[in-house]
C-alpha atoms as a PDB file:
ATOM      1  CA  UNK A   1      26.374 -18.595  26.928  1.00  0.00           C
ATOM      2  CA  UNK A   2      24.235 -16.023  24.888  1.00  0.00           C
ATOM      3  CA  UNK A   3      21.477 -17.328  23.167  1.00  0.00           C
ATOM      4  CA  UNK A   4      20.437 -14.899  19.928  1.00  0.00           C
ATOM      5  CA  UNK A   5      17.387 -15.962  17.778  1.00  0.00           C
ATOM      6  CA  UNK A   6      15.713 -14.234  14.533  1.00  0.00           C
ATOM      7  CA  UNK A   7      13.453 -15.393  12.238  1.00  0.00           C
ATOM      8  CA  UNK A   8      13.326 -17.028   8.585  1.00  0.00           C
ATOM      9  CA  UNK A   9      11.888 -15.296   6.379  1.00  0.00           C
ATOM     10  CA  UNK A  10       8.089 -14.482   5.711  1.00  0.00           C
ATOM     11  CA  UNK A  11       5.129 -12.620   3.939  1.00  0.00           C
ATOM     12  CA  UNK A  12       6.815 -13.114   0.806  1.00  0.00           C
ATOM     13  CA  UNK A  13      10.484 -11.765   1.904  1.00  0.00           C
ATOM     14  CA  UNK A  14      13.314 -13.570   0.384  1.00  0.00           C
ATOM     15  CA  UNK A  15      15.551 -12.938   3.394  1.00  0.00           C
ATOM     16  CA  UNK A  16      14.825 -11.558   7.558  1.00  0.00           C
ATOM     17  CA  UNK A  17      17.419  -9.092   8.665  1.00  0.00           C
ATOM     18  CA  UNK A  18      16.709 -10.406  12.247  1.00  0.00           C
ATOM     19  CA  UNK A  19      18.267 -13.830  11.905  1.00  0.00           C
ATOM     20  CA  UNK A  20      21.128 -12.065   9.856  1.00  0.00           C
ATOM     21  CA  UNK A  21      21.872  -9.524  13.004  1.00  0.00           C
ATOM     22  CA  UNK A  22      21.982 -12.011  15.600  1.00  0.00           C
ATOM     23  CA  UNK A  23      24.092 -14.636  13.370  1.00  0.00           C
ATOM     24  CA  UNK A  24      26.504 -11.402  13.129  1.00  0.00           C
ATOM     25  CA  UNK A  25      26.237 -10.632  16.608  1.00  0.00           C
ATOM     26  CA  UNK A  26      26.618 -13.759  17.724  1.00  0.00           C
ATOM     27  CA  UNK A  27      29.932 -13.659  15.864  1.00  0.00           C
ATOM     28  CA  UNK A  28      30.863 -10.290  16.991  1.00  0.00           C
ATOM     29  CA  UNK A  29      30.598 -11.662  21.049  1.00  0.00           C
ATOM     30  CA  UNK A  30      32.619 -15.034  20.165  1.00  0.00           C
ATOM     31  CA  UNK A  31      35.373 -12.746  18.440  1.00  0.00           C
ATOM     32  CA  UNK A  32      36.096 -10.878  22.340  1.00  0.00           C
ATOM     33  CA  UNK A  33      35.319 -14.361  24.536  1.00  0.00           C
ATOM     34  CA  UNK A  34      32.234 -14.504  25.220  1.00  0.00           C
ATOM     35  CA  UNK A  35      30.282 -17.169  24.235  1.00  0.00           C
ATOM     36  CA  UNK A  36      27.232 -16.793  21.585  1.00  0.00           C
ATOM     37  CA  UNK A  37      25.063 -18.835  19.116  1.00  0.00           C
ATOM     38  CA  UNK A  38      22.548 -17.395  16.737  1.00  0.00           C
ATOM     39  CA  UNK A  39      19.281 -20.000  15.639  1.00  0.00           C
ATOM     40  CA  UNK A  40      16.677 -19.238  13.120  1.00  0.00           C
ATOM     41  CA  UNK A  41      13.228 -19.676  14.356  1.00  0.00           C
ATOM     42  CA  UNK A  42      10.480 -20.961  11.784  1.00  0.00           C
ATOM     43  CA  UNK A  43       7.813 -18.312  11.390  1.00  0.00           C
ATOM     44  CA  UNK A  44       4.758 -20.442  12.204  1.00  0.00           C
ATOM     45  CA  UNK A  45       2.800 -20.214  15.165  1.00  0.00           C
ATOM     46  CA  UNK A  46       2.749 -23.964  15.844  1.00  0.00           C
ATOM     47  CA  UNK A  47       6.422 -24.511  15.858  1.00  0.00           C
ATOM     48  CA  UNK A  48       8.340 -21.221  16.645  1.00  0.00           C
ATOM     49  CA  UNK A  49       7.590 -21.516  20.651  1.00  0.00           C
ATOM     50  CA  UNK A  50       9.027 -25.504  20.582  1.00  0.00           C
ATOM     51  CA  UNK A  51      11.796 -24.254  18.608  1.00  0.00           C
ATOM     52  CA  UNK A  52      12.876 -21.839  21.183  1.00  0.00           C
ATOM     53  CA  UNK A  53      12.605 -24.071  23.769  1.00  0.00           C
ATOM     54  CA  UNK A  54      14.271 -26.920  21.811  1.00  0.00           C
ATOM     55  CA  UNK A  55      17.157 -24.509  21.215  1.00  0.00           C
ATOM     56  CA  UNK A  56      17.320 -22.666  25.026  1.00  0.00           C
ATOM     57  CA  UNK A  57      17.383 -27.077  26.455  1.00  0.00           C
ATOM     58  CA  UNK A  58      20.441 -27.433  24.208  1.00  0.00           C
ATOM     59  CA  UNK A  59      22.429 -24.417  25.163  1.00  0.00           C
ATOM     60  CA  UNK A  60      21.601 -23.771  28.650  1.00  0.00           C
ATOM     61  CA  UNK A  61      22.144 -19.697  28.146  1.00  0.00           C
ATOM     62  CA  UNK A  62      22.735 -17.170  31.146  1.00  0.00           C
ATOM     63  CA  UNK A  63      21.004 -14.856  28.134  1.00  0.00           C
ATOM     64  CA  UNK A  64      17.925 -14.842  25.460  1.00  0.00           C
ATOM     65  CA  UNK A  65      18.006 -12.364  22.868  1.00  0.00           C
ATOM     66  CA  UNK A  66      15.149 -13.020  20.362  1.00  0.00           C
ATOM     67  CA  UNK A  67      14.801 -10.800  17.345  1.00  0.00           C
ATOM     68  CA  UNK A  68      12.345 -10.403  14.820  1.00  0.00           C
ATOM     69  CA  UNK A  69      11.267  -7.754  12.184  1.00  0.00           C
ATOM     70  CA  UNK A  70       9.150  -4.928  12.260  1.00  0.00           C
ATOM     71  CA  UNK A  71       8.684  -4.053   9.117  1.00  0.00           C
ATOM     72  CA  UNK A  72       7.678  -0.463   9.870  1.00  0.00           C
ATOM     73  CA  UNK A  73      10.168   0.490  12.722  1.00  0.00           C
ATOM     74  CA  UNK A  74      12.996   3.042  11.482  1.00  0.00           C
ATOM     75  CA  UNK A  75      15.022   1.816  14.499  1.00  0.00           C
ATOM     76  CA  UNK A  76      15.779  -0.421  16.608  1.00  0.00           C
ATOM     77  CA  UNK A  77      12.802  -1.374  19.387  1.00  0.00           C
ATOM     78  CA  UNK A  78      13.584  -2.770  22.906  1.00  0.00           C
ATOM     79  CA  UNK A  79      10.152  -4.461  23.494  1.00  0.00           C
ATOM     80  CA  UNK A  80       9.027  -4.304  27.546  1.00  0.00           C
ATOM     81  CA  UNK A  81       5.926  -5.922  27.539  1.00  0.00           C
ATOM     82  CA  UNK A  82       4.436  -9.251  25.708  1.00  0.00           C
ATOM     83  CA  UNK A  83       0.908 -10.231  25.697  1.00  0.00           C
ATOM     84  CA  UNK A  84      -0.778 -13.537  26.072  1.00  0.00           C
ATOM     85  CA  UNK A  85      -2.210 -12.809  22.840  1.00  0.00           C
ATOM     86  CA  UNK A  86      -2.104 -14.011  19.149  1.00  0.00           C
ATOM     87  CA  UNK A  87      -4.156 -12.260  16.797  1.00  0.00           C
ATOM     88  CA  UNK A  88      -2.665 -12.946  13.660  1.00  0.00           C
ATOM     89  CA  UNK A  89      -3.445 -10.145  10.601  1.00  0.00           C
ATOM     90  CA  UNK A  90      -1.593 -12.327   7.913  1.00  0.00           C
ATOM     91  CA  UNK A  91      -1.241 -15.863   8.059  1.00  0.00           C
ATOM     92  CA  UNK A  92       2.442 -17.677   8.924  1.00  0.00           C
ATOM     93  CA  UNK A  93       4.453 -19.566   6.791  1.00  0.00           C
ATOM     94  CA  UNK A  94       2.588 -22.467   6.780  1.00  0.00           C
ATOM     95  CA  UNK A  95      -1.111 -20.988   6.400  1.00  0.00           C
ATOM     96  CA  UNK A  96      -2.281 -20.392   9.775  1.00  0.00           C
ATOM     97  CA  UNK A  97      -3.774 -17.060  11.067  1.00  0.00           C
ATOM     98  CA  UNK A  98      -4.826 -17.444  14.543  1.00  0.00           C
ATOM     99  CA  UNK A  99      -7.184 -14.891  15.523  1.00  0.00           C
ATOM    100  CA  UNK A 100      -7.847 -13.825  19.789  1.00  0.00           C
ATOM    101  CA  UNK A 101      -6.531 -17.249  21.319  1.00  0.00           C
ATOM    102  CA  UNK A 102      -3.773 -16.899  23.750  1.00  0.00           C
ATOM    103  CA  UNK A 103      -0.236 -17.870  23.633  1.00  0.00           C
ATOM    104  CA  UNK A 104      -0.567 -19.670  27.061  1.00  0.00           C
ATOM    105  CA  UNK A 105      -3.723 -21.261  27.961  1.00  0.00           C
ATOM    106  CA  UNK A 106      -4.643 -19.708  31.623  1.00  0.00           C
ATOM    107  CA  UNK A 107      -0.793 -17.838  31.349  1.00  0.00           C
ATOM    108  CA  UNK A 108      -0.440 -14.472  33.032  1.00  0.00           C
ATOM    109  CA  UNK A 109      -2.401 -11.906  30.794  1.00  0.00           C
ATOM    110  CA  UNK A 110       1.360 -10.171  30.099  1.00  0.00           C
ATOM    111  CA  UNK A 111       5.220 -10.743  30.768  1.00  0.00           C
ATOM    112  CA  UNK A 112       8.013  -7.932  31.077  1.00  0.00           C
ATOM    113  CA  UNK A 113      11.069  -8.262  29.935  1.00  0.00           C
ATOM    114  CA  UNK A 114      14.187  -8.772  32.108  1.00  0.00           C
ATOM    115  CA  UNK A 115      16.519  -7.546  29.807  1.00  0.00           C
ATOM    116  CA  UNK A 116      17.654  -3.633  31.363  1.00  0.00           C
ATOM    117  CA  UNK A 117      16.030  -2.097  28.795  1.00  0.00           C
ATOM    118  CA  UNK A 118      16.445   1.659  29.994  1.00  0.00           C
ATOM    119  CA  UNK A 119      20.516   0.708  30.180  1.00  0.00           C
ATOM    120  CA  UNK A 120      20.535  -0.697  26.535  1.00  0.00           C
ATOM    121  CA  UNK A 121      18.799   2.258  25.023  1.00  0.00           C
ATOM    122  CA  UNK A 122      20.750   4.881  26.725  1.00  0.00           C
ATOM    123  CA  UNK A 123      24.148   2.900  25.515  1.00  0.00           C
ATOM    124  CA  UNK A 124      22.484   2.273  22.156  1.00  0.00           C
ATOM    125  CA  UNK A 125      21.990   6.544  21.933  1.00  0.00           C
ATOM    126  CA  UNK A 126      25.443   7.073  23.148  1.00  0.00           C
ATOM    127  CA  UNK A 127      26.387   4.891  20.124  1.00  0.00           C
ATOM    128  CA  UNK A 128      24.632   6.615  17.969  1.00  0.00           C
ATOM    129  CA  UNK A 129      21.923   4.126  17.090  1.00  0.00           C
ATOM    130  CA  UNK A 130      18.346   4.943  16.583  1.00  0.00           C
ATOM    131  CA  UNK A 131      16.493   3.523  19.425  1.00  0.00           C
ATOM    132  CA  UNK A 132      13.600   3.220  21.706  1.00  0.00           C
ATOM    133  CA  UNK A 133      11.637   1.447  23.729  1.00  0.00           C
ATOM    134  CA  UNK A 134       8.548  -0.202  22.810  1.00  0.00           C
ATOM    135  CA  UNK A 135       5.766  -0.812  24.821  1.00  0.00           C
ATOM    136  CA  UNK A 136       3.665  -3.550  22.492  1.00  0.00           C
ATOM    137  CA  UNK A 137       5.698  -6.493  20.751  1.00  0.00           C
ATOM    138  CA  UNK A 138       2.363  -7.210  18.478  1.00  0.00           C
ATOM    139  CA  UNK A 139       0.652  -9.673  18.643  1.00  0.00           C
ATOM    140  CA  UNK A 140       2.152 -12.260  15.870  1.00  0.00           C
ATOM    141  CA  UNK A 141       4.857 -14.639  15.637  1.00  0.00           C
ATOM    142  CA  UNK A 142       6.944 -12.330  17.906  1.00  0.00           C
ATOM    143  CA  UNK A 143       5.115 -11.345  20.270  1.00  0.00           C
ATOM    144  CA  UNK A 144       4.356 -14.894  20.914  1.00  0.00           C
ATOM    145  CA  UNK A 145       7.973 -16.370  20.973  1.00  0.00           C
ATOM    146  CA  UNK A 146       8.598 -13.349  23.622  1.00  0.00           C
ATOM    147  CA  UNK A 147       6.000 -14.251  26.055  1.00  0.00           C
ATOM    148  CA  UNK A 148       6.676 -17.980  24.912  1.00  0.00           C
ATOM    149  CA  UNK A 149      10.273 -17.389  26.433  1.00  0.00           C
ATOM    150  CA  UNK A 150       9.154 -15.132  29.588  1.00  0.00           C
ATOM    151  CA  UNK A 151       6.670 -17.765  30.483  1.00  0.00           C
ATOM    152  CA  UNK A 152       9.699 -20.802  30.475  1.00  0.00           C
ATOM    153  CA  UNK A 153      11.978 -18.470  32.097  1.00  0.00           C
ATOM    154  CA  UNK A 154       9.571 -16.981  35.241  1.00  0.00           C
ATOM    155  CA  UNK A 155      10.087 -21.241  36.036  1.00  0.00           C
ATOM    156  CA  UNK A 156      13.585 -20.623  35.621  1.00  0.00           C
ATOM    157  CA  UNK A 157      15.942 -21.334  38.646  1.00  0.00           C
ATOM    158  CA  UNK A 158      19.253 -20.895  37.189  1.00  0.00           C
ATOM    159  CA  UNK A 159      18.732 -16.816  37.117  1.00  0.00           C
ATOM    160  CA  UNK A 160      18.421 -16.849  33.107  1.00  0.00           C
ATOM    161  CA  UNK A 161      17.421 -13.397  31.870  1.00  0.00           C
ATOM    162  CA  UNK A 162      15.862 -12.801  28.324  1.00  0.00           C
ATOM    163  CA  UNK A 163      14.068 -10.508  26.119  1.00  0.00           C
ATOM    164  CA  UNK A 164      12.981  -9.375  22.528  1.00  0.00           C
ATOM    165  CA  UNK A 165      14.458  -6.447  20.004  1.00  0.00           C
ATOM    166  CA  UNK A 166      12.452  -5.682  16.861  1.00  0.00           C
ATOM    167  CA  UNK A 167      14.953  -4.788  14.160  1.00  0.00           C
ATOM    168  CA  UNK A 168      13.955  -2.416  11.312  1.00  0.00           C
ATOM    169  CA  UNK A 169      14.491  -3.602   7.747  1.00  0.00           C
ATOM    170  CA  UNK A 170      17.289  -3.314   5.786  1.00  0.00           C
ATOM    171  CA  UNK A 171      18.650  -2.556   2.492  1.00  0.00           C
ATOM    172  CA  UNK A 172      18.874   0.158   0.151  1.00  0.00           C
ATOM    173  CA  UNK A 173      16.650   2.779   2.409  1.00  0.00           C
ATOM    174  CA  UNK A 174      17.156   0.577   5.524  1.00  0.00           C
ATOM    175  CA  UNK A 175      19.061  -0.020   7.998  1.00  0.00           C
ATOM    176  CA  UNK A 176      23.114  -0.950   8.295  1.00  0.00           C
ATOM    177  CA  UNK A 177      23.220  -5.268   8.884  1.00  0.00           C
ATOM    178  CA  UNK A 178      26.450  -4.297  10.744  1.00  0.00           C
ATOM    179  CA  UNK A 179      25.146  -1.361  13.117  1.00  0.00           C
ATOM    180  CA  UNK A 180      22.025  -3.723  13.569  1.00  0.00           C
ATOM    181  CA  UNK A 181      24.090  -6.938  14.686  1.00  0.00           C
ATOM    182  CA  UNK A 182      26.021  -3.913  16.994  1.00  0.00           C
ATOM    183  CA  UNK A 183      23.558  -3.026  18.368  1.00  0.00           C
ATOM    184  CA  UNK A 184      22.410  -6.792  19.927  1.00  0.00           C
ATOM    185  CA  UNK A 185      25.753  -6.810  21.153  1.00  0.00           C
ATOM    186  CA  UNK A 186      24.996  -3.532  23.178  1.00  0.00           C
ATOM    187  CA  UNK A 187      21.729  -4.944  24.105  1.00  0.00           C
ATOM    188  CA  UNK A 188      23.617  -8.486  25.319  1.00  0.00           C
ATOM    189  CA  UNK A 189      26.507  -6.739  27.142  1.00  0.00           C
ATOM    190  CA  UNK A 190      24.439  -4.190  28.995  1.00  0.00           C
ATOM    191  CA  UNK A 191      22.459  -7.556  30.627  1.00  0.00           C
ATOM    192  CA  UNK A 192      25.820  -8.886  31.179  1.00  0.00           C
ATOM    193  CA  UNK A 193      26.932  -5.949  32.885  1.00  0.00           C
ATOM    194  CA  UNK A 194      24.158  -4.830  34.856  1.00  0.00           C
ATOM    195  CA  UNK A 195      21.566  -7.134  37.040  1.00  0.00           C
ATOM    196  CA  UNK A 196      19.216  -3.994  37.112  1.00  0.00           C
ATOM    197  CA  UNK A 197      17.806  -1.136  35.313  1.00  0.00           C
ATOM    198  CA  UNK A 198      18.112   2.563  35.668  1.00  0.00           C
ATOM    199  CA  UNK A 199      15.193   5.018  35.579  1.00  0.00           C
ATOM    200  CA  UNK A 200      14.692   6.981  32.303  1.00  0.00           C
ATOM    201  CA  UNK A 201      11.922   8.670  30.837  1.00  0.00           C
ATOM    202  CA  UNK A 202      11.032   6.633  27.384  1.00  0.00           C
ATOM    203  CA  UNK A 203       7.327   6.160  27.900  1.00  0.00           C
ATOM    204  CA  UNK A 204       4.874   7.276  25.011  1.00  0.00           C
ATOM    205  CA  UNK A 205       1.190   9.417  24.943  1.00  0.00           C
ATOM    206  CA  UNK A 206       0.083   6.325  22.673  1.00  0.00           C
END
């Protein structure tokens, strides 16, 4: 089972293209066989981490794919690292704006993903996708539902592997919803396929 999550809506947006990729995507896996389910996560600091883990207790995935929206990304972002940080610049949806508390009291200071990153963006290129790897998640909502989920899965003894994409927004000088939800299916069969990452260049100078 695939687990896919995104994100209602928030800042004032009427609607979060991450939750509608991995509902699509989520589709797109079930259509070939392979078992997926998309959940929205609330955008508030004191619920989205329970929610995840609410949501990974009923499905029992093999896979975690959580999604979110970066707002000023003109691709899609395979995020490597998250931080044991919330430092909120806006408040959430229900009026909080944490500022320098962590996301795990006396949690490692950072996580990395165990999704093959390196694999996904080179298939995501070959597709034709815009792409690349991220080295910084934030530090809001998403960044805290990533390192929520690498924090329950490093006690994890079933093997279940799990990381976070940043989608860009969509629209009428955004992104495709369909080459978006393609894309997490990329992302979701490359972890499938492959227990371990190759070695490509995709760090940054900044």
């Amino acid at each position: 089972m695939i687990l896919l999550t995104g994100f209602e809506p928030f800042g004032g947006d009427r609607a979060n293209p991450s939750i509608g990729a991995a509902r699509r995507a989520a589709e797109l896996l079930n259509d070939t066989g392979q078992p997926a389910t998309a959940v929205e996560l609330p955008c508030v600091f004191a619920d989205a981490p329970a929610a995840l883990r609410y949501a990974m207790d009923a499905y029992r995935p093999d896979l975690v794919v959580c999604t979110g929206l970066n707002a000023a990304a003109d691709g899609v972002r395979l995020e490597r690292a998250a931080l044991n940080l919330v430092d909120a610049r806006i408040p959430d949806n229900a009026g909080a704006q944490p500022v320098d508390v962590p996301v795990v009291p006396g949690g490692p200071a950072a996580y990395f993903t165990t999704l093959p990153v390196k694999r996904a963006l080179a298939a995501l290129r070959d597709a034709g996708v815009p792409v690349q790897v991220s080295h910084s998640a934030g530090t809001y909502v998403c960044n805290q539902v990533f390192y929520a989920l690498m924090h329950a899965l490093a006690d994890d003894a079933g093997g279940t592997r799990g990381g976070f994409v940043h989608v860009p927004p969509t629209g009428a000088d955004g992104a495709d919803p369909e080459l978006l939800a393609r894309a997490l299916v990329l992302v979701a069969r490359e972890a499938l396929d492959h227990a371990t990452d190759i070695s490509l260049a995709a760090g940054t100078l900044a």
